[in-house]
Protein backbone atom coordinates (compact mmCIF):
# COMPACT_ATOMS: atom_id res chain seq x y z
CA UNK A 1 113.46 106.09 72.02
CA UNK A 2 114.88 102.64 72.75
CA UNK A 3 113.82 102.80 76.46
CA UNK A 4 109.84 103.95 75.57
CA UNK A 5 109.94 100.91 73.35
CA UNK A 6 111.06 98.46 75.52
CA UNK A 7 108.58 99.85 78.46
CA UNK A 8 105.79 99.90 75.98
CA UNK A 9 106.47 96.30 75.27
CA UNK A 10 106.65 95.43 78.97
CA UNK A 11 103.42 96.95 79.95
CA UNK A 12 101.68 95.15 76.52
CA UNK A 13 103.35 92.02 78.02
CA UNK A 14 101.97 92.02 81.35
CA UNK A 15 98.65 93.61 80.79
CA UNK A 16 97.98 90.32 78.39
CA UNK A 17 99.27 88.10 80.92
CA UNK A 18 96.88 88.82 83.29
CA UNK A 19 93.45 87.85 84.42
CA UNK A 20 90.01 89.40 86.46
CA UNK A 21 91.02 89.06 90.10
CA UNK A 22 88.02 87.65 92.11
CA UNK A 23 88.49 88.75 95.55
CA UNK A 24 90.75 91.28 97.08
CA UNK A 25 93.03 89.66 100.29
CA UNK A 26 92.69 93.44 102.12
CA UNK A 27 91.31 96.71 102.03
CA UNK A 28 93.17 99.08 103.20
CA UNK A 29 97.07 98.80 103.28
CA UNK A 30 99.65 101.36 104.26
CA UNK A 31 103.38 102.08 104.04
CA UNK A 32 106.48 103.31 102.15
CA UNK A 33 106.75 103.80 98.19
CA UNK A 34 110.72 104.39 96.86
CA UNK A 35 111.39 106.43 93.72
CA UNK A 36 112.37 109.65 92.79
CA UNK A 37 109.83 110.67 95.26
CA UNK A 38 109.49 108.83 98.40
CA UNK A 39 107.22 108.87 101.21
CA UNK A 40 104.55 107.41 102.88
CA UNK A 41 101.69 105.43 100.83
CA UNK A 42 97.58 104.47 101.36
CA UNK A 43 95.71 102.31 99.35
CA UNK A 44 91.60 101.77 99.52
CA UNK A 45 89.62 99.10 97.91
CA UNK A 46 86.77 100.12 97.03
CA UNK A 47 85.69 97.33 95.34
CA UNK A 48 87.54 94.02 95.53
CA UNK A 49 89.27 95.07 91.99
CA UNK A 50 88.83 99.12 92.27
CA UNK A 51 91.62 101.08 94.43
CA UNK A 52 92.01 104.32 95.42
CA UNK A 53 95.86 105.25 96.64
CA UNK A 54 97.63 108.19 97.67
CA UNK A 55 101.16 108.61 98.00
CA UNK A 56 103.10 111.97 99.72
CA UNK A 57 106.32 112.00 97.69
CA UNK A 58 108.89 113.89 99.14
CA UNK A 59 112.16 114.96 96.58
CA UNK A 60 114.83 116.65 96.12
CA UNK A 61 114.27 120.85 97.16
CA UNK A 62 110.45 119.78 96.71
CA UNK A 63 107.06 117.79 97.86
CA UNK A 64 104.45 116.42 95.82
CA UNK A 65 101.05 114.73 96.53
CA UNK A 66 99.91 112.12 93.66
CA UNK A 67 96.57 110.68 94.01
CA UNK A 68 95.96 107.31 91.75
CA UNK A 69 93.05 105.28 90.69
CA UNK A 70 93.84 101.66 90.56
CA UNK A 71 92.21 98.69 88.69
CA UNK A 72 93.48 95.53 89.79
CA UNK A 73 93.84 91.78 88.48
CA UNK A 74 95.73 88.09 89.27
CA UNK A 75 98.75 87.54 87.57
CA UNK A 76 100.43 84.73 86.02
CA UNK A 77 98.00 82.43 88.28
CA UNK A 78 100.06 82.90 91.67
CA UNK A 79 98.45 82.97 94.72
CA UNK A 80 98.72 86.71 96.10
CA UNK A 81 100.05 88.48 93.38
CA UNK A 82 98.20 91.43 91.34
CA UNK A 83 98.38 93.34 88.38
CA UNK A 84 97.24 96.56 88.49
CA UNK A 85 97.39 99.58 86.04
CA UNK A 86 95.49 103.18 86.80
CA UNK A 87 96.00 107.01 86.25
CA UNK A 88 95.64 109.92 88.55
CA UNK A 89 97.06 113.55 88.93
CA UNK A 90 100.42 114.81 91.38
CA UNK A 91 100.39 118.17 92.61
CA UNK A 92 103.32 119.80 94.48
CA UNK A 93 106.31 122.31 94.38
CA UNK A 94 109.95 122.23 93.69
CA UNK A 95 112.60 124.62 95.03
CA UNK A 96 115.18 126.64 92.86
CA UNK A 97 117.68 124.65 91.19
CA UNK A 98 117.94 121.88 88.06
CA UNK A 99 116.48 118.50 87.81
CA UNK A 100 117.13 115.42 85.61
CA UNK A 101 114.56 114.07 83.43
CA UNK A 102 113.64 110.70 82.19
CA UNK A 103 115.30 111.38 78.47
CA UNK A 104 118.48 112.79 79.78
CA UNK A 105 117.42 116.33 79.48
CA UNK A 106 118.18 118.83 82.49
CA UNK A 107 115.39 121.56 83.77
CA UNK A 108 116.52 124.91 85.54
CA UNK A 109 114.24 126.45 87.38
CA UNK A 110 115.12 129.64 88.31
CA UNK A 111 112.53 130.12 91.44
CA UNK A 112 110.65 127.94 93.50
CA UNK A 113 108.04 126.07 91.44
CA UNK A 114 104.12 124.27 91.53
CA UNK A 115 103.95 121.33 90.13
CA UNK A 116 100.99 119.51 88.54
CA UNK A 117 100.51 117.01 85.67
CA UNK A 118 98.61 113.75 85.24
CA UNK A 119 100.31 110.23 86.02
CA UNK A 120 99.60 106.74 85.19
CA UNK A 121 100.77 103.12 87.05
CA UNK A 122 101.44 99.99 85.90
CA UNK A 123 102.73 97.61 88.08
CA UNK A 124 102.68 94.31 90.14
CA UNK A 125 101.57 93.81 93.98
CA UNK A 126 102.26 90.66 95.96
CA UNK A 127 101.07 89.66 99.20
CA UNK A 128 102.99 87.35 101.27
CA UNK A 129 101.30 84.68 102.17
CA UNK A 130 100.54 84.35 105.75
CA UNK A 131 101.43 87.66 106.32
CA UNK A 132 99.83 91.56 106.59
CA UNK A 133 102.94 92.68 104.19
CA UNK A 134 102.71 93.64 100.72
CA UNK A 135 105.39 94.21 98.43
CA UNK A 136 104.83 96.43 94.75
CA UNK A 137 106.80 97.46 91.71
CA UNK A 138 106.37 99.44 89.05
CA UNK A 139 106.55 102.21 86.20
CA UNK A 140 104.99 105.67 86.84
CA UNK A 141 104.90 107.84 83.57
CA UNK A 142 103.88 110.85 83.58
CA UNK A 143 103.35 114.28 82.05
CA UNK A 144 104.21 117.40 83.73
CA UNK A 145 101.99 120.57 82.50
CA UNK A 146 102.52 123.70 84.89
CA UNK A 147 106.02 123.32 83.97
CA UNK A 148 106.47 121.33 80.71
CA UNK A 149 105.23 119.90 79.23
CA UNK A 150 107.58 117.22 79.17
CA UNK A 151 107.43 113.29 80.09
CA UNK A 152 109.16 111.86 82.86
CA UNK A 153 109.17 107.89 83.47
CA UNK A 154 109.83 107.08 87.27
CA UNK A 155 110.46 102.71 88.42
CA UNK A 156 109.01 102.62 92.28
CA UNK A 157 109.35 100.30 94.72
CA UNK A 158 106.67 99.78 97.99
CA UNK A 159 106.17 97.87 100.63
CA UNK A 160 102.78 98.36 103.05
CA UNK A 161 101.15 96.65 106.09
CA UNK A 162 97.78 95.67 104.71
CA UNK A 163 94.61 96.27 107.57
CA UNK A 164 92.13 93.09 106.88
């Protein structure tokens, strides 16, 4: 219970602390996203604030696709680096075998699984200056339905080469 506190308070805390981004620096931007589920990343701009972003997440025994909407903002008045906060949907599978959870709690299952459930984001981009590489972190909640439900709060790291 501690640990949903003290995320609840950081995402408050940041989401205050930041401000409507004007312009976007790219608008499309691929790479690598570290987590439980790693794998390759895209993000779209649609609009200079509005991003689409799709990462293949491969796991332990399993694979899962999560697709994310993205709305995006300047923080803390540096040059280059965003807020950004969304929600979106993973779908995937899972082999045989037991799996930690955020809360400490261990899941058996007894025969290869699907996967599906709805996500959210919250997390900070920056964009080195002078440079076509962007770095992210951030918190990934999420609620798994086909076989939960139960929550599941995942820290990710990225890094992508952004296409001007």
């Amino acid at each position: 219970m501690k640990k949903i506190f003290f995320n609840l308070i950081l995402i408050f805390t940041i989401a205050f602390c930041a401000q409507t981004v004007s312009a976007q620096s790219y608008q499309t931007a691929a790479g690598l996203r570290f987590s439980y589920e790693s794998g390759p990343s895209i993000k779209y701009f649609t609009t200079p604030n509005i991003a689409l972003e799709g990462v293949l997440g491969f796991r332990e025994k399993g694979l899962v696709f999560t697709g994310l909407f993205e709305i995006h903002q300047a923080a803390f008045n540096v040059d280059g680096l965003k807020f950004y906060y969304g929600a979106g949907a993973h779908i995937g599978g899972v082999g045989a075998g037991g799996y930690r959870v955020y809360n400490g709690d261990y899941r058996i299952y007894p025969n290869s699984s699907l996967l599906f459930g709805v996500d959210a984001t919250i997390g900070l981009e920056y964009i080195i200056p002078n440079t076509p590489i962007a770095v992210s972190a951030d918190l990934d909640p999420r609620i798994e339905v086909i076989r939960g439900p139960f929550f599941n709060l995942t820290p990710s790291i990225g890094v992508k080469y952004a296409f001007k």
